[in-house]
N, C-alpha and C. Protein backbone atom coordinates (compact mmCIF):
# COMPACT_ATOMS: atom_id res chain seq x y z
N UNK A 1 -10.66 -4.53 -19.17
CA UNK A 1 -10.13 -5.24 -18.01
C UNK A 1 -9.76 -4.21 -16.94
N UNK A 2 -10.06 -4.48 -15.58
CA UNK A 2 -9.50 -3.37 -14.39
C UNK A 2 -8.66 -3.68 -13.96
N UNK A 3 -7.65 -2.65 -13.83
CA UNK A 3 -6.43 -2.57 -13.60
C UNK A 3 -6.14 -2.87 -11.75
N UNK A 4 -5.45 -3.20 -11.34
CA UNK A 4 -4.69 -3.24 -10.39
C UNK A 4 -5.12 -2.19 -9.34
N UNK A 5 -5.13 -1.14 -9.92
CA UNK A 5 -5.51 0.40 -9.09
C UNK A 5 -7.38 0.11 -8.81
N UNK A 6 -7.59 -0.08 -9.94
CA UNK A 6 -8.80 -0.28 -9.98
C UNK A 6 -9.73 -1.26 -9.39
N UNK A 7 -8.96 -2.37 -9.00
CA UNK A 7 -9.11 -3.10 -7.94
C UNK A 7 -8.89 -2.98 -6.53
N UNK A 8 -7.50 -1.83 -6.11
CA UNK A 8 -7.56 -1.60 -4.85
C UNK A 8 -8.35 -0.25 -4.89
N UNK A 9 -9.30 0.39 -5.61
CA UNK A 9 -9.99 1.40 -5.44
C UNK A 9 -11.46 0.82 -4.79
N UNK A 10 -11.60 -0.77 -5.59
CA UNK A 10 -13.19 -1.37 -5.13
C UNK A 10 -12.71 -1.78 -3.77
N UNK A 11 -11.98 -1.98 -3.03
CA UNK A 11 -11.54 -2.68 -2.27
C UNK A 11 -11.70 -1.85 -1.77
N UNK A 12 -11.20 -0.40 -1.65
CA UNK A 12 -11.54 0.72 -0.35
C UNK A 12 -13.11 0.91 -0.20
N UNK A 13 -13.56 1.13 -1.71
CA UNK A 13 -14.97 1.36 -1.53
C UNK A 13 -15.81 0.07 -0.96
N UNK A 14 -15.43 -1.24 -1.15
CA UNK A 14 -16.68 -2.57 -0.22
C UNK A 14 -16.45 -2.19 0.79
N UNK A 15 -15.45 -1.52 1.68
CA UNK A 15 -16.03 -0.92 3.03
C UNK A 15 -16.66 0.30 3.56
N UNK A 16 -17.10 0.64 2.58
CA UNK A 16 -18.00 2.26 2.17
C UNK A 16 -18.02 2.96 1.64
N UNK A 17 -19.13 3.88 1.02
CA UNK A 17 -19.20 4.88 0.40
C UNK A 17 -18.12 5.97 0.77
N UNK A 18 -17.20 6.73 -0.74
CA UNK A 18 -16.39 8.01 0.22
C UNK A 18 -16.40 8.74 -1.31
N UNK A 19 -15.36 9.73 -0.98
CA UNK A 19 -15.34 10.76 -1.92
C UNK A 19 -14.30 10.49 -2.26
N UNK A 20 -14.10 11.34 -3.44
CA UNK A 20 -12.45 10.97 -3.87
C UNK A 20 -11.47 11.45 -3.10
N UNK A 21 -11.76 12.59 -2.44
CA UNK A 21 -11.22 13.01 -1.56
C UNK A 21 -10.43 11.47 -0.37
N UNK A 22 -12.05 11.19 -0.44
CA UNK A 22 -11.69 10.26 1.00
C UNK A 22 -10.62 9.12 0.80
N UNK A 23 -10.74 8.42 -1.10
CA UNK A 23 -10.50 7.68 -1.26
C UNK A 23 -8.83 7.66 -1.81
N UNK A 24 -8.66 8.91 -1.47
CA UNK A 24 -7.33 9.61 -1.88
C UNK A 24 -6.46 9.32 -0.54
N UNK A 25 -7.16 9.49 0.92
CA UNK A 25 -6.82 9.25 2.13
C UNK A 25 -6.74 7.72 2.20
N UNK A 26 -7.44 6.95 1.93
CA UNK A 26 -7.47 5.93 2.48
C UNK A 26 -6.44 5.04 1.15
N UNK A 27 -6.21 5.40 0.26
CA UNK A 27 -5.02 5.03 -0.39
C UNK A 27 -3.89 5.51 -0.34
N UNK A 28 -3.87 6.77 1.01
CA UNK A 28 -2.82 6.49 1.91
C UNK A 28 -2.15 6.02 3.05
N UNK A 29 -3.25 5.57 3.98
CA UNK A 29 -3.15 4.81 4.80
C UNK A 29 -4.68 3.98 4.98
N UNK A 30 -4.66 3.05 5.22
CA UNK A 30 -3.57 1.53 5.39
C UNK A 30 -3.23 1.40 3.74
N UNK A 31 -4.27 1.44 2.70
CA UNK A 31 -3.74 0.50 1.64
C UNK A 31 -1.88 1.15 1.46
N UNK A 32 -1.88 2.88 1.47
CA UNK A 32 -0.55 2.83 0.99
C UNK A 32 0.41 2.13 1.53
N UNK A 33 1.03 1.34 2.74
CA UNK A 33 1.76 0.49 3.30
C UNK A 33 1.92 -0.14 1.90
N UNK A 34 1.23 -0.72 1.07
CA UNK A 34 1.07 -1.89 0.10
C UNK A 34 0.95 -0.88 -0.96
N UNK A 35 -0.03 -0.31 -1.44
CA UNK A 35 0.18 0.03 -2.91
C UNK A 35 -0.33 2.20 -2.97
N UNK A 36 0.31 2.21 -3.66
CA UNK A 36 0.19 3.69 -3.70
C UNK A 36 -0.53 4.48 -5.09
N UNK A 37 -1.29 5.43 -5.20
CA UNK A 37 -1.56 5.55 -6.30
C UNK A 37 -1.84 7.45 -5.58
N UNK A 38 -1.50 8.19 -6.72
CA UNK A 38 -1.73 9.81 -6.37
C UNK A 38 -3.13 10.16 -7.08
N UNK A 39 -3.64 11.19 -6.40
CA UNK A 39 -4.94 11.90 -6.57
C UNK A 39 -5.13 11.87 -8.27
N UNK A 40 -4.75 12.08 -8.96
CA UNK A 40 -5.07 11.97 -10.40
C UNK A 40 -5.41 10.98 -10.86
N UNK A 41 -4.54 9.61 -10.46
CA UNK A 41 -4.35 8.62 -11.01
C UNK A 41 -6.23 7.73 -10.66
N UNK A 42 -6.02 8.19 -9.36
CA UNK A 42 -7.84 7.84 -8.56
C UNK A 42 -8.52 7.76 -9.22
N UNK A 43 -8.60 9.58 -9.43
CA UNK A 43 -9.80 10.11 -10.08
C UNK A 43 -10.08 9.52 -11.87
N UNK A 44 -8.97 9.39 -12.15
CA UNK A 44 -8.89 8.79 -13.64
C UNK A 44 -9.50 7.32 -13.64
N UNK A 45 -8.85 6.59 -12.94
CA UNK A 45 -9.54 4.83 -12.52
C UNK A 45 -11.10 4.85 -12.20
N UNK A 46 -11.45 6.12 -11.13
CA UNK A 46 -12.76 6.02 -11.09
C UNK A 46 -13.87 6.15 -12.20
N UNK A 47 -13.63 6.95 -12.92
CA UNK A 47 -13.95 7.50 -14.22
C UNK A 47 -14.34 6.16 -15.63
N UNK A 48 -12.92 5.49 -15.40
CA UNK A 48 -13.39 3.93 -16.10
C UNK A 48 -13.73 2.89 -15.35
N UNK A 49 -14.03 3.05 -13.66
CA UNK A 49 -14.66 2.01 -13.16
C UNK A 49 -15.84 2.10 -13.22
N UNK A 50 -16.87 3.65 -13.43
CA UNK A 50 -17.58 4.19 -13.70
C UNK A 50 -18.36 3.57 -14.74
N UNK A 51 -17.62 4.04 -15.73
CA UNK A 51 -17.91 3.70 -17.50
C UNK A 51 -17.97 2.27 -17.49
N UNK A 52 -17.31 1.02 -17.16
CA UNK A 52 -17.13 -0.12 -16.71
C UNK A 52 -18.72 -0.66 -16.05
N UNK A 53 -19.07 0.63 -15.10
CA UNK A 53 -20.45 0.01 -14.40
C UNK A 53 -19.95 -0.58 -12.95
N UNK A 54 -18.99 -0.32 -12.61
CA UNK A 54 -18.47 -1.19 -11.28
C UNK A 54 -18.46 -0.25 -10.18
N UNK A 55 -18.40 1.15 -10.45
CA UNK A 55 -18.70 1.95 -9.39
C UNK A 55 -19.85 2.56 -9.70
N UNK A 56 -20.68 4.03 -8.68
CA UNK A 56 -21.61 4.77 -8.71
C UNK A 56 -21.72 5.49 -7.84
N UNK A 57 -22.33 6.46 -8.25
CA UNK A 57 -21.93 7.73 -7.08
C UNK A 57 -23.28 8.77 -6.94
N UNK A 58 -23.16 9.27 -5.68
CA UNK A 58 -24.14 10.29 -5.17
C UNK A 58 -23.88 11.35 -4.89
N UNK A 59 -24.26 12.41 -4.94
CA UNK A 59 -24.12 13.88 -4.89
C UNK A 59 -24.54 14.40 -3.18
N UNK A 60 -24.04 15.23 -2.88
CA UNK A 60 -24.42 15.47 -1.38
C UNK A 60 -23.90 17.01 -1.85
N UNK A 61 -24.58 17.77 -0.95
CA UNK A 61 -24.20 19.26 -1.17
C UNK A 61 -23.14 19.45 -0.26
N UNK A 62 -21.90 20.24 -1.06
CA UNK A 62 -20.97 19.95 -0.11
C UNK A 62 -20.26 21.58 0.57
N UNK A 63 -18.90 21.45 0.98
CA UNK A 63 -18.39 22.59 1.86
C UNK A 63 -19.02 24.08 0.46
N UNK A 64 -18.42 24.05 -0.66
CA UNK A 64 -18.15 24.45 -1.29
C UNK A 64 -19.18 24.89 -2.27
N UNK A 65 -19.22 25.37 -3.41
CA UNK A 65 -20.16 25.84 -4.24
C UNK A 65 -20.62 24.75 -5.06
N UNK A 66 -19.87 23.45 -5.05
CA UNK A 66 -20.59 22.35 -5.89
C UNK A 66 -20.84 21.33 -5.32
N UNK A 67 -21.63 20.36 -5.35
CA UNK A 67 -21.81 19.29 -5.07
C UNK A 67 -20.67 18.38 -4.71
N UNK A 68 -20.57 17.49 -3.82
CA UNK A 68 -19.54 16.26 -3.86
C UNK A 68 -20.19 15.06 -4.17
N UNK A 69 -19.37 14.17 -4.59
CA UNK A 69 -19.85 12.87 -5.13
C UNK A 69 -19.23 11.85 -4.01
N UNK A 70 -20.00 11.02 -3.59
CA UNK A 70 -19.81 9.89 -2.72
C UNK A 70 -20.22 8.56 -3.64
N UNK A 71 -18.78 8.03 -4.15
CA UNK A 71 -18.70 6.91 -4.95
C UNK A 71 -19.21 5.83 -3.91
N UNK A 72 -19.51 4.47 -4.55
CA UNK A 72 -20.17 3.07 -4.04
C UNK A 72 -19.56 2.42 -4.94
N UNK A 73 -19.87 0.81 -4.83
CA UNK A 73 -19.58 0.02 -5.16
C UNK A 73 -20.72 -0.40 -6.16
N UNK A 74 -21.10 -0.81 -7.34
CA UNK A 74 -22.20 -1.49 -7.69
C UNK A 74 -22.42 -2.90 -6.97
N UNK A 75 -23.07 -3.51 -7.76
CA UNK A 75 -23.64 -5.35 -7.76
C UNK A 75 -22.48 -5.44 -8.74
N UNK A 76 -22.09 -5.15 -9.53
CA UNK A 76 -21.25 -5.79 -10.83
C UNK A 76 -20.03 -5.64 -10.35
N UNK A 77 -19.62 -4.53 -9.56
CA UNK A 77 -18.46 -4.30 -8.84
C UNK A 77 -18.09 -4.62 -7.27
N UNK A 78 -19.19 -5.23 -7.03
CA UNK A 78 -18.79 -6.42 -5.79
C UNK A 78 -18.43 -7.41 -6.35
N UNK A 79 -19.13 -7.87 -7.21
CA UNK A 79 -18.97 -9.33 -8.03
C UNK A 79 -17.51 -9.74 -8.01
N UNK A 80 -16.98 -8.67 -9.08
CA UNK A 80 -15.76 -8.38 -9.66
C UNK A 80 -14.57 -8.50 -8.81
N UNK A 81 -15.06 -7.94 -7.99
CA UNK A 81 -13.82 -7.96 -6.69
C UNK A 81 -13.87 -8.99 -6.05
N UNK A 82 -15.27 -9.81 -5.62
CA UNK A 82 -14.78 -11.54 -5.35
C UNK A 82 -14.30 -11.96 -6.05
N UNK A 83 -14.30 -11.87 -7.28
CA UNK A 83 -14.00 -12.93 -8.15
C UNK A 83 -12.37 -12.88 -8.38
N UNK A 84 -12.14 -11.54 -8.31
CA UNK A 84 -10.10 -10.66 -8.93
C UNK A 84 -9.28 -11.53 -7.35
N UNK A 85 -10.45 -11.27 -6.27
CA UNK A 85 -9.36 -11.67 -4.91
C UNK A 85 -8.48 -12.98 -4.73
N UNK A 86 -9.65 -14.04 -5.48
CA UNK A 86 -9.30 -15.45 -5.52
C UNK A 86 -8.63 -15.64 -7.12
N UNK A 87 -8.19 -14.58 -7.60
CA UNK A 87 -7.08 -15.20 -8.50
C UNK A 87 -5.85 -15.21 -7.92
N UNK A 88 -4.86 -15.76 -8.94
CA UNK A 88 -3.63 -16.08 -8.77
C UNK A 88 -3.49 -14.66 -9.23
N UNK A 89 -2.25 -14.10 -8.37
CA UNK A 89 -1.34 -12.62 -8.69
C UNK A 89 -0.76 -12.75 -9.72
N UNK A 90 -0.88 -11.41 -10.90
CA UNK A 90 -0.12 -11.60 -11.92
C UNK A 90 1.19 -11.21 -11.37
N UNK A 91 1.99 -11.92 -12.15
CA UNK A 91 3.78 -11.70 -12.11
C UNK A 91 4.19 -10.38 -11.96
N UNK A 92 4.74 -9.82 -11.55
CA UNK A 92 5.59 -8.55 -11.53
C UNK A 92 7.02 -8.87 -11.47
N UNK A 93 7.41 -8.29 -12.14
CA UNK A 93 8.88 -8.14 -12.27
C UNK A 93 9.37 -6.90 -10.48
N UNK A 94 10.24 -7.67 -10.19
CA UNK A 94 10.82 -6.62 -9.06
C UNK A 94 11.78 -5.66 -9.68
N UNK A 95 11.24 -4.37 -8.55
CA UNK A 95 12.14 -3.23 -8.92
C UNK A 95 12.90 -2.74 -8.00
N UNK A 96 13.45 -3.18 -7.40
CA UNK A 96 14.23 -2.50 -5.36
C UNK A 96 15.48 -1.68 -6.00
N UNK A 97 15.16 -0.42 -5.84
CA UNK A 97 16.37 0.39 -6.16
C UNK A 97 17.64 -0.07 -5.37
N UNK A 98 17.20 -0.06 -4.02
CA UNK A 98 18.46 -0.40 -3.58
C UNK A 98 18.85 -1.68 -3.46
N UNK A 99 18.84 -2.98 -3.89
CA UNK A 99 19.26 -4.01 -4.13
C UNK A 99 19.97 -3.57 -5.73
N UNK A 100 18.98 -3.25 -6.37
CA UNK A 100 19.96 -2.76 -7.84
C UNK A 100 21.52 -1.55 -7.21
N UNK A 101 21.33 -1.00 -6.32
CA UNK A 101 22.39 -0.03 -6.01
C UNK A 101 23.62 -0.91 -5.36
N UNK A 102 23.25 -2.45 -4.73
CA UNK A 102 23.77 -3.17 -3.89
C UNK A 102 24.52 -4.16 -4.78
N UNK A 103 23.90 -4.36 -5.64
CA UNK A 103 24.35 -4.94 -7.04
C UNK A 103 25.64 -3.87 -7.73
N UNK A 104 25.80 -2.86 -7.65
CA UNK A 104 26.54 -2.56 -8.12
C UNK A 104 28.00 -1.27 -7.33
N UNK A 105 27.70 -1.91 -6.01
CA UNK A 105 28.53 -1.19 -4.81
C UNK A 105 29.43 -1.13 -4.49
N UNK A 106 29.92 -2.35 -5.24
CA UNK A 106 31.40 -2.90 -5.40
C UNK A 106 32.11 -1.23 -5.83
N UNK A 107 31.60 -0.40 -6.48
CA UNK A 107 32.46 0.77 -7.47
C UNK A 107 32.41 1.88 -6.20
N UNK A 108 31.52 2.04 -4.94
CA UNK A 108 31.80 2.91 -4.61
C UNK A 108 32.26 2.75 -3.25
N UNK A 109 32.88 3.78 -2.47
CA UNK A 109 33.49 3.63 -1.38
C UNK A 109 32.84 3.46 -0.26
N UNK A 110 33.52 2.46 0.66
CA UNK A 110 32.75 1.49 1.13
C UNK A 110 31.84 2.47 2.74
N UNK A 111 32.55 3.40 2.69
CA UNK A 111 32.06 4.38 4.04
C UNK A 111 30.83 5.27 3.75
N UNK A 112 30.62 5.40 2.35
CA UNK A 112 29.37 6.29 1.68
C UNK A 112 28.59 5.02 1.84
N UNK A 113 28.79 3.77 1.44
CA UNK A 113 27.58 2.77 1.03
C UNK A 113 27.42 2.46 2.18
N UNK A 114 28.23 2.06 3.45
CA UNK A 114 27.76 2.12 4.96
C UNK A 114 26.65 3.22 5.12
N UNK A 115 27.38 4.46 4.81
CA UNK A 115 25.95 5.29 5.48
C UNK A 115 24.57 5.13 4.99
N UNK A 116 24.53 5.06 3.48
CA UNK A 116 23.33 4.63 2.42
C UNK A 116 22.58 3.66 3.48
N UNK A 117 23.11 2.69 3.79
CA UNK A 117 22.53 1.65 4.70
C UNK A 117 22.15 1.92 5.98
N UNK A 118 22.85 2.42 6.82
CA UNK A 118 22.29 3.24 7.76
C UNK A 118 21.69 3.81 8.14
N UNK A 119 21.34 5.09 7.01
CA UNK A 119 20.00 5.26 6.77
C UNK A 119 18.74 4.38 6.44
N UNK A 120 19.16 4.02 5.40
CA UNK A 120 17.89 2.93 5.14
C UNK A 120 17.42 2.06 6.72
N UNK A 121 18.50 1.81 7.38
CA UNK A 121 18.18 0.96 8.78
C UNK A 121 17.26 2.02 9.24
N UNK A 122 17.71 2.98 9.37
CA UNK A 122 16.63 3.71 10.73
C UNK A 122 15.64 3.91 9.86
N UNK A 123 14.84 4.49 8.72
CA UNK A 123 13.79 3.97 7.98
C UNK A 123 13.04 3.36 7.90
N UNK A 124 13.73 2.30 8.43
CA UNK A 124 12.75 0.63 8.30
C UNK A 124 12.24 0.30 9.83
N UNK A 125 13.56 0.87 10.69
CA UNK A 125 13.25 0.77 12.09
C UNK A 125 12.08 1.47 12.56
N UNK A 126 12.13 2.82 11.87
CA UNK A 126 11.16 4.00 12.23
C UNK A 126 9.58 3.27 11.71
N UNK A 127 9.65 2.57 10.71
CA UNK A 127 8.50 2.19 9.71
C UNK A 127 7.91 0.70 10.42
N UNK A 128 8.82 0.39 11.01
CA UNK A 128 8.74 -1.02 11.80
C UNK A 128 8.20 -0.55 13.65
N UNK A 129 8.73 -0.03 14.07
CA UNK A 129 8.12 0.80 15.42
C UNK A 129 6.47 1.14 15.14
N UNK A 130 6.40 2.06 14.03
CA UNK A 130 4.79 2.66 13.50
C UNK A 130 3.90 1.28 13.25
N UNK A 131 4.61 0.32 12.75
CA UNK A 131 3.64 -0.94 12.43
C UNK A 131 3.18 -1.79 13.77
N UNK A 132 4.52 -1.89 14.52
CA UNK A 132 4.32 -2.04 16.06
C UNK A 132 2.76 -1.87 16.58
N UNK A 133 3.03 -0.36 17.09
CA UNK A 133 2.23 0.35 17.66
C UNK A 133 1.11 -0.01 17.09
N UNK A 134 1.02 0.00 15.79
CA UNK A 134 -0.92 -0.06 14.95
C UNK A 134 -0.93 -1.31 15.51
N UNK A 135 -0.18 -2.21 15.25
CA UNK A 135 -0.28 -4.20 15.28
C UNK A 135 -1.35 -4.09 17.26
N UNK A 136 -0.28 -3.44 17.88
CA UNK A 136 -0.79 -3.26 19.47
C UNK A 136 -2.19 -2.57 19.56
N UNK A 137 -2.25 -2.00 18.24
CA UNK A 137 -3.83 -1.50 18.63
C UNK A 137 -5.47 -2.15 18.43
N UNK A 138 -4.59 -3.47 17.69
CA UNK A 138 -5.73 -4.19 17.22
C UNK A 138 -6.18 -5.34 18.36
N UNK A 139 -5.26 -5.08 19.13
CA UNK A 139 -5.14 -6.55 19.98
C UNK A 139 -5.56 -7.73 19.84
N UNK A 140 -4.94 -8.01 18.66
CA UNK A 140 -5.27 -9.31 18.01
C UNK A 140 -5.90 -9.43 16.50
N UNK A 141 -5.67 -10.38 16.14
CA UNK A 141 -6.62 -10.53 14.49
C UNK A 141 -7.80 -10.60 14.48
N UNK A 142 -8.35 -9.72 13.66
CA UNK A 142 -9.85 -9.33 13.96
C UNK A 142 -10.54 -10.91 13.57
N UNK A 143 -11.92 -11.29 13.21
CA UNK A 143 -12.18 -12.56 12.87
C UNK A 143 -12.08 -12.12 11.14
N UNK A 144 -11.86 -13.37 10.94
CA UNK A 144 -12.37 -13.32 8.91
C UNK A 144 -13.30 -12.84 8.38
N UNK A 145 -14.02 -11.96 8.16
CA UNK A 145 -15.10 -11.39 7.52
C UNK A 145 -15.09 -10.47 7.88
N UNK A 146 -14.46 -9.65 8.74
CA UNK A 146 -14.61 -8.37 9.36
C UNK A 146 -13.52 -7.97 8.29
N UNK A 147 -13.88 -6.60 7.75
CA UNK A 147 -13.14 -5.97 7.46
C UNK A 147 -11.58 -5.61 7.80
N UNK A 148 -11.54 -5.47 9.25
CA UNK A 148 -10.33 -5.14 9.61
C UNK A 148 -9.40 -6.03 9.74
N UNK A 149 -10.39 -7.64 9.17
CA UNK A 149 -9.05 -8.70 9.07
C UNK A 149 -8.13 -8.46 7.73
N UNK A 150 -8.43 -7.59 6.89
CA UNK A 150 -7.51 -7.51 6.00
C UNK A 150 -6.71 -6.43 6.12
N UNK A 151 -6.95 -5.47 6.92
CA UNK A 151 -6.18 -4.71 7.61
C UNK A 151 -4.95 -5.19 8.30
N UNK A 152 -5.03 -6.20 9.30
CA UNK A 152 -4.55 -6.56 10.12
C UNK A 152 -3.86 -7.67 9.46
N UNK A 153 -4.17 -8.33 8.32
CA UNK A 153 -3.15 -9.45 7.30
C UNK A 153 -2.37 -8.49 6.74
N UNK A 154 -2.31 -7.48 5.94
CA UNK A 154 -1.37 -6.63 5.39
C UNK A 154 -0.22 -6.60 6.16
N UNK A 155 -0.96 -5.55 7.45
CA UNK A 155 0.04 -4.65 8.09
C UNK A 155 1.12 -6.19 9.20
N UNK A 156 0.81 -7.42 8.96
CA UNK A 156 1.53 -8.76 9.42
C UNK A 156 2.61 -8.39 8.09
N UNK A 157 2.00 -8.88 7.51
CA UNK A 157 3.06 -8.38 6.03
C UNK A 157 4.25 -7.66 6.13
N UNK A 158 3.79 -6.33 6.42
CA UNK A 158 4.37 -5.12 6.12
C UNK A 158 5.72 -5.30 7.62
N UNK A 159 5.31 -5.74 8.70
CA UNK A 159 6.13 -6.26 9.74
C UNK A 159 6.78 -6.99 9.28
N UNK A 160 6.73 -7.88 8.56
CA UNK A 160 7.73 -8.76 8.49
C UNK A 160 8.54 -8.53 7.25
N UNK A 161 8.16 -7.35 6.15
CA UNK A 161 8.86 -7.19 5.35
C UNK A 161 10.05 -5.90 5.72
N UNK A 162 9.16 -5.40 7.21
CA UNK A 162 10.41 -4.25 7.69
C UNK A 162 11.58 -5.16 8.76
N UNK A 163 10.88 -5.93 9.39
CA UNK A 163 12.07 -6.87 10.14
C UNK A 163 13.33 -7.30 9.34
N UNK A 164 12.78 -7.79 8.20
CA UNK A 164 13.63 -8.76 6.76
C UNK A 164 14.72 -7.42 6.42
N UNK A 165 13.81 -6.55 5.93
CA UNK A 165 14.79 -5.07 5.75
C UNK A 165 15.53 -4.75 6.56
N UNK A 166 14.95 -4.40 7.93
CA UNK A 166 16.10 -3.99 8.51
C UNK A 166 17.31 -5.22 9.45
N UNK A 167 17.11 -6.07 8.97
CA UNK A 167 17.65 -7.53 9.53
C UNK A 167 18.88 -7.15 8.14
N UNK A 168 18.38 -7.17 7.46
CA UNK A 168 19.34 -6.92 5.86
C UNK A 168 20.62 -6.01 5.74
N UNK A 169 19.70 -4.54 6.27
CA UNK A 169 20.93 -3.25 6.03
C UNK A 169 21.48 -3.77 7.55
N UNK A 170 21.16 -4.03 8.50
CA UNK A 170 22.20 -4.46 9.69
C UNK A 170 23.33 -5.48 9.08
N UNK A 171 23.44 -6.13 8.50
CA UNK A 171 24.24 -6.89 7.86
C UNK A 171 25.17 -6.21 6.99
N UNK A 172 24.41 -5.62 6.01
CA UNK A 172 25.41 -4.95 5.36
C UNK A 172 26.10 -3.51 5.97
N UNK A 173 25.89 -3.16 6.96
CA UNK A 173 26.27 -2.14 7.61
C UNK A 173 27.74 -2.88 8.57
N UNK A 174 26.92 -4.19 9.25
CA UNK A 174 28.19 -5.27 9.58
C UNK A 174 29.30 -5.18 8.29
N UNK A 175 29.00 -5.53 7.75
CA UNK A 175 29.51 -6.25 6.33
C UNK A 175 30.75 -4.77 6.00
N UNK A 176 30.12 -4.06 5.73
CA UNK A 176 31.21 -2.70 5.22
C UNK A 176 31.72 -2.29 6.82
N UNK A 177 31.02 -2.21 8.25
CA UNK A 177 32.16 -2.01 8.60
C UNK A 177 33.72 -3.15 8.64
N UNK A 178 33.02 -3.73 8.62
CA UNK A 178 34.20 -5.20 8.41
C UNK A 178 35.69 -4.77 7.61
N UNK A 179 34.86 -4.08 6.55
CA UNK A 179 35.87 -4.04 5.19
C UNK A 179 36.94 -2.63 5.18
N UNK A 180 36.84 -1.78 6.30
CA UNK A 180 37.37 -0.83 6.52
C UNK A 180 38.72 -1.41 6.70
């Protein structure tokens, strides 16, 4: 069965051939907004998407003394990825450190957990400005089939999950100064 990673790895590759290199970049921006995975973890997924039959790759002579490989997508690994998109999301359990830290804030003093939040505000602000700017560069939602409409559905996402955030620590930043 392919994992999660292994699904947002076919997902970089149905919009082209790249290297791991490349695919190391582009699972840092746009997909990282949404999901993150480090250079090892790639190269390891590729390896059983490989063995799997869902990817394939070409050699190009590269900077260096060896060859580079420019992974693809197969037929079996397009398939696969229509088919994973239109399922239902498996469950995840949530993990928000700082809601677990918020959960238990009551114990510490209320001018440290103001700042905790404060920070986190400008974070989200800073992360919410950057989404801005990209959102302004698209000028508008691309059409449905274009690639960059899923670009442009994420990073809607990712706006509204930094608004929610920083709509949140403003509150609780209200909230503790209140309690002074």
């Amino acid at each position: 069965m392919t994992s999660t990673l292994g699904f947002a790895i076919l997902a970089v590759l149905a919009r082209g051939g790249r290297t791991g290199y490349d695919l190391a970049a582009a699972m840092r921006l746009p997909v990282g907004y949404f999901w993150t995975a480090g250079h090892s973890q790639i190269h390891a997924e590729l390896q059983k998407l490989r063995a799997g039959g869902l990817v394939g790759f070409e050699t190009e002579h590269g900077p260096g003394p060896q060859d580079k490989k420019i992974y693809h997508l197969t037929a079996d690994g397009l398939a696969a990825l229509r088919k994973w998109v239109t399922e239902p999301a498996r469950e995840r359990p949530e993990r928000d450190e700082l809601v677990l830290k918020t959960y238990a804030s009551w114990l510490a003093e209320p001018g440290l957990v103001r700042r905790l939040f404060a920070d986190q505000l400008a974070v989200h602000e800073a992360r919410l400005a950057e989404y801005e700017r990209e959102e302004a560069s698209f000028g508008g939602p691309p059409p449905f089939g274009d690639p960059r409409f899923g670009n442009y559905a994420t990073l809607r996402c990712g706006l509204s999950y930094e608004r929610h955030r920083a709509d949140w620590c403003r509150w609780m930043v209200h909230q503790l100064s209140e309690s002074r």
